[in-house]
N, C-alpha and C. Protein backbone atom coordinates (compact mmCIF):
# COMPACT_ATOMS: atom_id res chain seq x y z
N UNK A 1 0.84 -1.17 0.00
CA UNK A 1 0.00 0.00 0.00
C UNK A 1 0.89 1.23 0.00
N UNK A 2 0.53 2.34 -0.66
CA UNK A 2 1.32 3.70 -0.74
C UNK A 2 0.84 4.87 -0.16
N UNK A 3 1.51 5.82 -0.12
CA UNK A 3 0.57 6.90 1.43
C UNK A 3 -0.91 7.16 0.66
N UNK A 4 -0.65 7.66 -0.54
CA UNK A 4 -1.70 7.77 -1.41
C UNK A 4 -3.34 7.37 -1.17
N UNK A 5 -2.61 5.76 -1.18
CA UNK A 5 -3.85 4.69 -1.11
C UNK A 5 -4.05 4.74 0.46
N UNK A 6 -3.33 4.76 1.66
CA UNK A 6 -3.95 4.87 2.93
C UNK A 6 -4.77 6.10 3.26
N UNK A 7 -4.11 7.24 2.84
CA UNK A 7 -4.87 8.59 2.80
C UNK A 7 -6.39 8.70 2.56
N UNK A 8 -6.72 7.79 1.10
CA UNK A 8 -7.86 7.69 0.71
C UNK A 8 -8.70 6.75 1.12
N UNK A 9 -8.22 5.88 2.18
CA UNK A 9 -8.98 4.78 2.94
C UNK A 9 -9.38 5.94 4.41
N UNK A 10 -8.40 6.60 4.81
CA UNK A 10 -8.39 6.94 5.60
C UNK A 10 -9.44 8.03 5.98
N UNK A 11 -10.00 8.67 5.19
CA UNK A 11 -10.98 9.47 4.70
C UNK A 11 -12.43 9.36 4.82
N UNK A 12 -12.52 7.25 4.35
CA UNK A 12 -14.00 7.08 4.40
C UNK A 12 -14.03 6.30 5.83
N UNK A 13 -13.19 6.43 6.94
CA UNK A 13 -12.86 5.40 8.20
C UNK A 13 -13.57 6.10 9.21
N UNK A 14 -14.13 5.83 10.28
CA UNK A 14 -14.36 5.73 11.76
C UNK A 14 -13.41 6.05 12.68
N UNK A 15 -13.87 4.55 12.50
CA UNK A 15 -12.11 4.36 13.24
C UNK A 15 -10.88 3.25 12.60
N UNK A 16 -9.94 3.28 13.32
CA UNK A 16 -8.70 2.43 12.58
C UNK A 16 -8.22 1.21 13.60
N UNK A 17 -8.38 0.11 12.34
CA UNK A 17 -7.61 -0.86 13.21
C UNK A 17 -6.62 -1.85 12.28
N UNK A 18 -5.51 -1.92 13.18
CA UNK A 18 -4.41 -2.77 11.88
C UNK A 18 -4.55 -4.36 12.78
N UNK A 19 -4.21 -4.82 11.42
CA UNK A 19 -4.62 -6.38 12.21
C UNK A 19 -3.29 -7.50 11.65
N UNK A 20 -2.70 -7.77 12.59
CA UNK A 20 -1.61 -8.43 12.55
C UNK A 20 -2.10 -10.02 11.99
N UNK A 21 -0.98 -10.61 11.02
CA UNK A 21 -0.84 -11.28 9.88
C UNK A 21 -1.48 -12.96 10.93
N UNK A 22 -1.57 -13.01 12.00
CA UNK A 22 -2.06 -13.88 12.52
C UNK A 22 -3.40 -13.82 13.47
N UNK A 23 -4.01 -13.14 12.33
CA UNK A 23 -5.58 -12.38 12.74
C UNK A 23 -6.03 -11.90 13.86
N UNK A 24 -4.94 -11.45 15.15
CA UNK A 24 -5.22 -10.68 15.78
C UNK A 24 -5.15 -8.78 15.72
N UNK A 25 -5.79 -8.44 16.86
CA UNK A 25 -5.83 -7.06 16.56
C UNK A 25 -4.81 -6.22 17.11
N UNK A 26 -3.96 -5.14 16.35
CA UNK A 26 -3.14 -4.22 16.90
C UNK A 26 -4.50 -3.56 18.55
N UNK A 27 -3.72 -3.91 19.68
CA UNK A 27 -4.59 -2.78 20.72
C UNK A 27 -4.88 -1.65 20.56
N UNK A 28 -6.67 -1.21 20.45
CA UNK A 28 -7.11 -0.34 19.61
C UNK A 28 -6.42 1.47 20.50
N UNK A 29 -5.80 1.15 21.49
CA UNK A 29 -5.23 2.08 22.26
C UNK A 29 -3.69 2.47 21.50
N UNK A 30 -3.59 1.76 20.20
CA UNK A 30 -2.11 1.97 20.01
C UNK A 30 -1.75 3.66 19.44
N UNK A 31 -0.60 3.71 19.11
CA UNK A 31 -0.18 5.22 18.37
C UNK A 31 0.30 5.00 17.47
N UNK A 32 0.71 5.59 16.52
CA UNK A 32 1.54 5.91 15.68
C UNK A 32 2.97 6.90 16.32
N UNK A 33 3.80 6.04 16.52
CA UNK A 33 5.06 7.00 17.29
C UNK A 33 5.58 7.95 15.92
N UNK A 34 5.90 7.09 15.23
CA UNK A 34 6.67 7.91 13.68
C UNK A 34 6.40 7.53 12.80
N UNK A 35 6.09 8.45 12.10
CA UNK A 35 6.01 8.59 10.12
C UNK A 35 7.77 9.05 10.16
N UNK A 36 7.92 7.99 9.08
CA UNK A 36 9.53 8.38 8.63
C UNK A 36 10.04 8.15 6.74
N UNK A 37 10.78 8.65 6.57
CA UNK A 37 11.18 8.13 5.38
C UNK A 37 12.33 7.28 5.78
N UNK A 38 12.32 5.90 5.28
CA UNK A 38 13.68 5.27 5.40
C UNK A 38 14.22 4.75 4.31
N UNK A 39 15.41 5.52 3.53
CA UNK A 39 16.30 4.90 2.63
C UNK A 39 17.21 3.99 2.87
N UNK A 40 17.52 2.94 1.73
CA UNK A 40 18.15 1.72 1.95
C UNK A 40 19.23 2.03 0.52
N UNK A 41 20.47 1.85 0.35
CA UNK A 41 21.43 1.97 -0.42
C UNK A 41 22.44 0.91 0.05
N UNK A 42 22.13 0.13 -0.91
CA UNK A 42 22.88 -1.40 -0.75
C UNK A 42 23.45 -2.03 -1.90
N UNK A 43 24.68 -2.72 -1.53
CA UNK A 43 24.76 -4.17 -2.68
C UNK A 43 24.40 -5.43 -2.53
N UNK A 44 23.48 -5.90 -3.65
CA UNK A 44 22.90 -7.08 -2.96
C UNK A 44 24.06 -8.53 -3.47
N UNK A 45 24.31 -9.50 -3.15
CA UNK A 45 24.90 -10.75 -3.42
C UNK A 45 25.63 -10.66 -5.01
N UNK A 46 25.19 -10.22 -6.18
CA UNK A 46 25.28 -10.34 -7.41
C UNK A 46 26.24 -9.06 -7.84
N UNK A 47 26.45 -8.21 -6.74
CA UNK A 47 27.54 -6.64 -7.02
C UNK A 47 26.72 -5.83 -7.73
N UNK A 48 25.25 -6.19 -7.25
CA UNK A 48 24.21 -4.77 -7.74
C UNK A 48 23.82 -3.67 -6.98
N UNK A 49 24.03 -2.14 -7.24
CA UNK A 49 24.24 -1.37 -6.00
C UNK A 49 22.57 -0.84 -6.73
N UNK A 50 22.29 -1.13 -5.18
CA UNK A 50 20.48 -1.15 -5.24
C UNK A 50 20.31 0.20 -4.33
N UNK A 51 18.97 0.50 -4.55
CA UNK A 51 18.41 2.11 -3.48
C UNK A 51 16.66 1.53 -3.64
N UNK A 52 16.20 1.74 -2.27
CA UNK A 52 14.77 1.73 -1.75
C UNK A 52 14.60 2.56 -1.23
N UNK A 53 13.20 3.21 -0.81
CA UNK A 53 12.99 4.02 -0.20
C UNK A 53 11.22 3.65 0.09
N UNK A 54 11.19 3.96 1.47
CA UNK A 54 9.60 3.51 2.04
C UNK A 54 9.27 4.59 2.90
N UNK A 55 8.04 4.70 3.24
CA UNK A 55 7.18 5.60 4.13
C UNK A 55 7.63 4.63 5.40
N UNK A 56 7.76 4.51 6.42
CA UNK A 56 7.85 3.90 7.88
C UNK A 56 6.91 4.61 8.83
N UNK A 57 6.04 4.09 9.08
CA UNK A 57 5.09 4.14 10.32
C UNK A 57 5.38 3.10 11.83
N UNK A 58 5.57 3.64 12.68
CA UNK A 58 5.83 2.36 13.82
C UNK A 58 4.57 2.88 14.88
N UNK A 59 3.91 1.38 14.98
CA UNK A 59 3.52 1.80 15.90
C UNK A 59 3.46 0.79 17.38
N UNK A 60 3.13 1.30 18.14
CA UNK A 60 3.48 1.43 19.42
C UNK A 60 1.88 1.31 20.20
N UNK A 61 2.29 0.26 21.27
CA UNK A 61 0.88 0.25 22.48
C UNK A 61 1.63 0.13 23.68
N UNK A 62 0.60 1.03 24.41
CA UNK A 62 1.18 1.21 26.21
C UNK A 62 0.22 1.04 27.12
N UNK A 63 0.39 1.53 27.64
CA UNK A 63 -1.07 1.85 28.79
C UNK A 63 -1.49 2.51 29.04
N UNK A 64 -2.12 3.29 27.90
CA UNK A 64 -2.16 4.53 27.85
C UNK A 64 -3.93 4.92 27.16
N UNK A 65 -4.83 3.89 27.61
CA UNK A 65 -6.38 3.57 27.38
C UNK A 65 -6.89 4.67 26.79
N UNK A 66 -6.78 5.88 27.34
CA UNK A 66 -7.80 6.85 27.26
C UNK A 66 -7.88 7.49 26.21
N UNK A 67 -6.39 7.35 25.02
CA UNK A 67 -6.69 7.60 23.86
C UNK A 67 -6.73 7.35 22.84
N UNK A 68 -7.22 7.44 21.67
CA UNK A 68 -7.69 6.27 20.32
C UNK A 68 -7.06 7.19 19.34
N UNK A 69 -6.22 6.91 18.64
CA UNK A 69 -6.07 7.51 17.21
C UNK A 69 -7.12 7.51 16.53
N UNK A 70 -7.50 8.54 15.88
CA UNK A 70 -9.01 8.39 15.07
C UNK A 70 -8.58 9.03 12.92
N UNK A 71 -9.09 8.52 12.44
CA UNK A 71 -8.53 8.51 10.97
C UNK A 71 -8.01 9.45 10.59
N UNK A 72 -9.18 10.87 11.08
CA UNK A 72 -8.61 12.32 10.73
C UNK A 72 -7.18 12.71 11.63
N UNK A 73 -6.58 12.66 12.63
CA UNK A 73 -5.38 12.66 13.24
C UNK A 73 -4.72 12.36 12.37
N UNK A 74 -4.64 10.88 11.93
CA UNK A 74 -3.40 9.89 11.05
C UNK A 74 -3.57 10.59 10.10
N UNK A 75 -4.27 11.09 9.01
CA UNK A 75 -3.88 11.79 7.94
C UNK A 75 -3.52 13.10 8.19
N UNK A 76 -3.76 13.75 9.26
CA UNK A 76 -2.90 15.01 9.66
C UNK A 76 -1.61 15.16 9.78
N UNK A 77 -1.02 13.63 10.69
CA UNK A 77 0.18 13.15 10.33
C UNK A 77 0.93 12.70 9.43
N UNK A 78 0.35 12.03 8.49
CA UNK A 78 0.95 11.74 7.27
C UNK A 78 0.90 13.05 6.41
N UNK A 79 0.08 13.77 6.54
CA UNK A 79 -0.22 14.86 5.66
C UNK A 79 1.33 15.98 5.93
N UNK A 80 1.55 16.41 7.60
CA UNK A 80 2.75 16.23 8.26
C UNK A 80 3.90 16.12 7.56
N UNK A 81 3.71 15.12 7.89
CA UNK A 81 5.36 14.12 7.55
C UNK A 81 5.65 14.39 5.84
N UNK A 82 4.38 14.53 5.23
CA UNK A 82 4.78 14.38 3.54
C UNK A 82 5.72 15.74 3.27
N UNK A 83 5.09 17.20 3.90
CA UNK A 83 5.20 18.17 3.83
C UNK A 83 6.59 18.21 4.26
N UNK A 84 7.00 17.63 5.93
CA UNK A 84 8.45 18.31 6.16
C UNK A 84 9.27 17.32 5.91
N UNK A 85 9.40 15.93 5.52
CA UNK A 85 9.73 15.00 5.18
C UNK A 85 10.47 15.18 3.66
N UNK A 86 9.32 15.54 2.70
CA UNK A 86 9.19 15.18 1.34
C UNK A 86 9.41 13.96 0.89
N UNK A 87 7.99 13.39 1.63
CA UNK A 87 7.96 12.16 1.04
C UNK A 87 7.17 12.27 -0.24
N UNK A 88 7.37 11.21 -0.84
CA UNK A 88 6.35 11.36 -1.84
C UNK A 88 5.44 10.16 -1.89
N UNK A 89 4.68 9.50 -3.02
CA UNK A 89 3.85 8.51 -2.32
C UNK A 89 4.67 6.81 -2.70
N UNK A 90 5.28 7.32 -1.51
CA UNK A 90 5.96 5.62 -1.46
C UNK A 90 5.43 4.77 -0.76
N UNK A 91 5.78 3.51 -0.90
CA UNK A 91 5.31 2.37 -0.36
C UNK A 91 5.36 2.46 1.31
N UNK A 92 4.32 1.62 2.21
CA UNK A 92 4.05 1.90 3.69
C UNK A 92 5.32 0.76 4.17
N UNK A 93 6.29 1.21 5.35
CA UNK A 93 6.27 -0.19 6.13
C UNK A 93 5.90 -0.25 7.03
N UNK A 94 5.59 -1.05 7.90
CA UNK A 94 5.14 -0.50 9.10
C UNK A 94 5.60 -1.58 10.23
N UNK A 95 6.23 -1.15 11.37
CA UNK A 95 6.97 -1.39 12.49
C UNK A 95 6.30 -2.24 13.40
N UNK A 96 6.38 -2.84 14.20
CA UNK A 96 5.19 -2.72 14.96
C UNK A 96 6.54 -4.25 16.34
N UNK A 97 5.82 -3.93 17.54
CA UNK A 97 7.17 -4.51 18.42
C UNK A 97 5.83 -5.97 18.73
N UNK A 98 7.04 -6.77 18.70
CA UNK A 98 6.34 -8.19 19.06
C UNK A 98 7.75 -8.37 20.09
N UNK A 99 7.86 -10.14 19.80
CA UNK A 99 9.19 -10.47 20.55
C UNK A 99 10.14 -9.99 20.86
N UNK A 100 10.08 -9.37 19.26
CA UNK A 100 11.19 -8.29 18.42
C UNK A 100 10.46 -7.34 17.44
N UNK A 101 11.10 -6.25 16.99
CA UNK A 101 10.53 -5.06 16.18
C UNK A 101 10.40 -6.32 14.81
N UNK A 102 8.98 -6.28 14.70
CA UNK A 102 8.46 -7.02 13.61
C UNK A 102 8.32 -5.49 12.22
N UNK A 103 8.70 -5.81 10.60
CA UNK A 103 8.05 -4.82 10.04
C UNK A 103 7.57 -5.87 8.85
N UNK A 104 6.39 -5.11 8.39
CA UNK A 104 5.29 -5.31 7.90
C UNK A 104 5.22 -4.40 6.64
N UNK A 105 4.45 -5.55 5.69
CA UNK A 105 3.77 -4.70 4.46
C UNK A 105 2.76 -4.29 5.02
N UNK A 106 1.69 -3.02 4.51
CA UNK A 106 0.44 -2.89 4.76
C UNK A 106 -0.66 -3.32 3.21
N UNK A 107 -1.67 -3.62 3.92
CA UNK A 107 -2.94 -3.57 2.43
C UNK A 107 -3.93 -3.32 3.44
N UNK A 108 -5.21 -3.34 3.01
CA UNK A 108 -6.67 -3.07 3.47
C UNK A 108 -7.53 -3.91 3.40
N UNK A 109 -8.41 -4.40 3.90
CA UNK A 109 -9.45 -5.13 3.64
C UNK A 109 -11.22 -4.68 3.50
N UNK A 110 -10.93 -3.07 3.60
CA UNK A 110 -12.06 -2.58 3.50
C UNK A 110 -12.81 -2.42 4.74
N UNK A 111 -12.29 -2.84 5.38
CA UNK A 111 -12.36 -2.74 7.43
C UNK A 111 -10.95 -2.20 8.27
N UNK A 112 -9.89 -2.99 8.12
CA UNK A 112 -8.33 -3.20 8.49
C UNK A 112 -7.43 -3.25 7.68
N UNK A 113 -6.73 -2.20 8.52
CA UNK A 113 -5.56 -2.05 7.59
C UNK A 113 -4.83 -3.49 8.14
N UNK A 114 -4.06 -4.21 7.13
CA UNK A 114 -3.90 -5.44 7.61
C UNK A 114 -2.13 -5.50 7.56
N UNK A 115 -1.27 -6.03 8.49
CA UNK A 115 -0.04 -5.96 8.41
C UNK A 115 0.40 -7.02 7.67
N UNK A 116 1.11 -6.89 6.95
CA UNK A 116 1.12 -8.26 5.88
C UNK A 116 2.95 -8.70 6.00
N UNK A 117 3.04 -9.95 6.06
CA UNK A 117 4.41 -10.82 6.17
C UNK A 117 5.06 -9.95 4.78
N UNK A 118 6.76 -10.30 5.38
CA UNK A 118 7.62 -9.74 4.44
C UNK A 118 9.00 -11.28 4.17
N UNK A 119 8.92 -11.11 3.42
CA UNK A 119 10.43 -12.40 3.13
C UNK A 119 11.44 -11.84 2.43
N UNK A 120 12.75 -12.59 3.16
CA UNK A 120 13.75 -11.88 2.34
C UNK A 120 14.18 -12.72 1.15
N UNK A 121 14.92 -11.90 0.63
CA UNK A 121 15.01 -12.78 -1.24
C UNK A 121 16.70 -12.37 -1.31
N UNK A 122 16.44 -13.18 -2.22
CA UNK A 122 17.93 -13.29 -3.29
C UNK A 122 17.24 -12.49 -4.40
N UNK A 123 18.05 -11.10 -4.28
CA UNK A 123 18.11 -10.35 -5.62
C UNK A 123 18.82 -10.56 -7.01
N UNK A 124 19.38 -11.54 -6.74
CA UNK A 124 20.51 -11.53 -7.95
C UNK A 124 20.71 -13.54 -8.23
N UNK A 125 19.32 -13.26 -8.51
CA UNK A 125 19.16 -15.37 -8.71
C UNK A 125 20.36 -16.03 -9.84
N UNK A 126 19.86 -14.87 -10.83
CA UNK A 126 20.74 -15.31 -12.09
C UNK A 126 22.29 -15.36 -11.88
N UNK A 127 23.19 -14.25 -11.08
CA UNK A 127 24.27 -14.56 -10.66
C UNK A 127 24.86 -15.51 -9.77
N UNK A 128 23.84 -15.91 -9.00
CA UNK A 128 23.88 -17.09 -7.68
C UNK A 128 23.87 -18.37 -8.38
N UNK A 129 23.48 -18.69 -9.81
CA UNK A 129 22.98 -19.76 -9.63
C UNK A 129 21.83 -20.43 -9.24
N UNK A 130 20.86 -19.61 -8.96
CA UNK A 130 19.52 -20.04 -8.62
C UNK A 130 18.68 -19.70 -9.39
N UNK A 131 17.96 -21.14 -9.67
CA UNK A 131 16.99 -20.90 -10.87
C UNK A 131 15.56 -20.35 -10.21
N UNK A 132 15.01 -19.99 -11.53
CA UNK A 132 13.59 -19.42 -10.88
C UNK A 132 12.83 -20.17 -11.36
N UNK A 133 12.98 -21.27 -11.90
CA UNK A 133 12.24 -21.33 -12.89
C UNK A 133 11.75 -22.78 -12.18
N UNK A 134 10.35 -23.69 -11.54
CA UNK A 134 9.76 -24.57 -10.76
C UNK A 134 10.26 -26.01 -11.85
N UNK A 135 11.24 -26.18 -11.68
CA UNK A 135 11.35 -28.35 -12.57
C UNK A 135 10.21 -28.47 -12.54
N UNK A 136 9.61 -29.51 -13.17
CA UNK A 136 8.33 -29.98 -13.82
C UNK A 136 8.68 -31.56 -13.03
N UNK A 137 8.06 -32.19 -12.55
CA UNK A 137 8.13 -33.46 -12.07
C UNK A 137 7.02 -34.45 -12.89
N UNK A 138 7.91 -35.59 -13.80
CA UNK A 138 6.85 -36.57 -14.54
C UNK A 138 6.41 -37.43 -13.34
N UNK A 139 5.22 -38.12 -14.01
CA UNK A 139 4.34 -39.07 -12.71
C UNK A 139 4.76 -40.15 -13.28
N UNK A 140 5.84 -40.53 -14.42
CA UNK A 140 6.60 -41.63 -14.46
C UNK A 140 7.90 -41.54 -13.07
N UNK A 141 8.29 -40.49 -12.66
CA UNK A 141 9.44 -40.04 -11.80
C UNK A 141 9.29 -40.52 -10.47
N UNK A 142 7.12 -40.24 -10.13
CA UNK A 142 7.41 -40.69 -8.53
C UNK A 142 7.13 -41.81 -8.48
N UNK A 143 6.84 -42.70 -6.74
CA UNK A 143 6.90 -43.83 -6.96
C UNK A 143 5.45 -44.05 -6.70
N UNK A 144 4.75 -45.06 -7.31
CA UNK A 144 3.64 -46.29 -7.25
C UNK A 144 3.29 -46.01 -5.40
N UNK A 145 4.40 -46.00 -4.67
CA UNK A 145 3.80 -46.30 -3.24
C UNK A 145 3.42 -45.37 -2.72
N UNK A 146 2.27 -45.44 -1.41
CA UNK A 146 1.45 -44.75 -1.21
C UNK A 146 2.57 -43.33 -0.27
N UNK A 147 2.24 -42.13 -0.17
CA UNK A 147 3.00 -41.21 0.48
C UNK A 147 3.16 -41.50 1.92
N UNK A 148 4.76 -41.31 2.40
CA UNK A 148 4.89 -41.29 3.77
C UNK A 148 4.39 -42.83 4.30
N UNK A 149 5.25 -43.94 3.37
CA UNK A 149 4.83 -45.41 3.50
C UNK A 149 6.00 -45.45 4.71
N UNK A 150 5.65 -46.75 5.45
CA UNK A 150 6.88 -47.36 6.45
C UNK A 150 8.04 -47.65 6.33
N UNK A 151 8.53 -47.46 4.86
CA UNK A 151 9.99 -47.65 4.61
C UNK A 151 10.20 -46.09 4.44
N UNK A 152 9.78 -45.06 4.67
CA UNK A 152 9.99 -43.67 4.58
C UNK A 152 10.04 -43.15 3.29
N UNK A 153 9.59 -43.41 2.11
CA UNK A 153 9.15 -43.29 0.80
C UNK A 153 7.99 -42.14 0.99
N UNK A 154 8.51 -40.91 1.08
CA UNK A 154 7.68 -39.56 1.34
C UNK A 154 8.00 -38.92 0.66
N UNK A 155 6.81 -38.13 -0.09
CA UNK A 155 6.91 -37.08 -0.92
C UNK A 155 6.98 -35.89 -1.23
């Protein structure tokens, strides 16, 4: 999701709730500590000098009940941040502390903003040696016996 697209969710909202990738709910008491821009200028595995750049939102819950972020606030802030920032409409990440500082894609569901899993990759497959491309397996290849038989013949 890009500030763009939260802005304009943010508009037709109530209230806001982000909902972590294992269908529970961010505590509706949480904040938004920071809108940030965070650039990334890297080489990845293959000697490719790469640049990202994302919107960063973290947010944060305490014990602190008595107050609710409400939609119009958050776009005051983002509205904010675009202005002294100069962000422009880049992609969301968003922070959020579990075990450890977990970060997150965002999307919407038309209710929740939803924190969505991130994986890391090999940028540079073709230099590594790693194909992209899924082998095709013939059903002459596997065996006749049934999966996960007693001689350990698992598939």
């Amino acid at each position: 999701m890009k500030l763009s697209e939260i802005k304009s969710e943010l508009l037709k909202l109530k209230r806001i709730a982000f909902q972590l990738p294992n269908g529970e709910l961010v505590p509706s008491h949480f904040h938004v500590t920071e809108v940030g821009k965070v650039s990334k200028h890297f080489i990845d595995c293959g000697g490719t000098v790469r640049k990202e750049e994302v919107a960063n939102f973290q947010l944060w819950s305490a014990n602190d009940y008595n107050h609710r972020l409400h939609p119009e606030k958050l776009l005051k802030i983002i509205e904010l941040s675009e202005q002294v920032l100069g962000l422009g409409d880049l992609p969301i990440e968003v922070e959020y502390q579990g075990e450890t500082i977990g970060k997150f894609g965002l999307d919407f569901d038309g209710t929740n903003f939803l924190l969505t899993t991130k994986q890391t990759d090999c940028l540079a497959k073709d230099k590594c040696g790693i194909s992209t491309k899924k082998e095709k397996v013939k059903l002459a290849d596997l065996s006749p016996e049934p999966c996960c038989s007693s001689d350990g013949n698992c598939c």
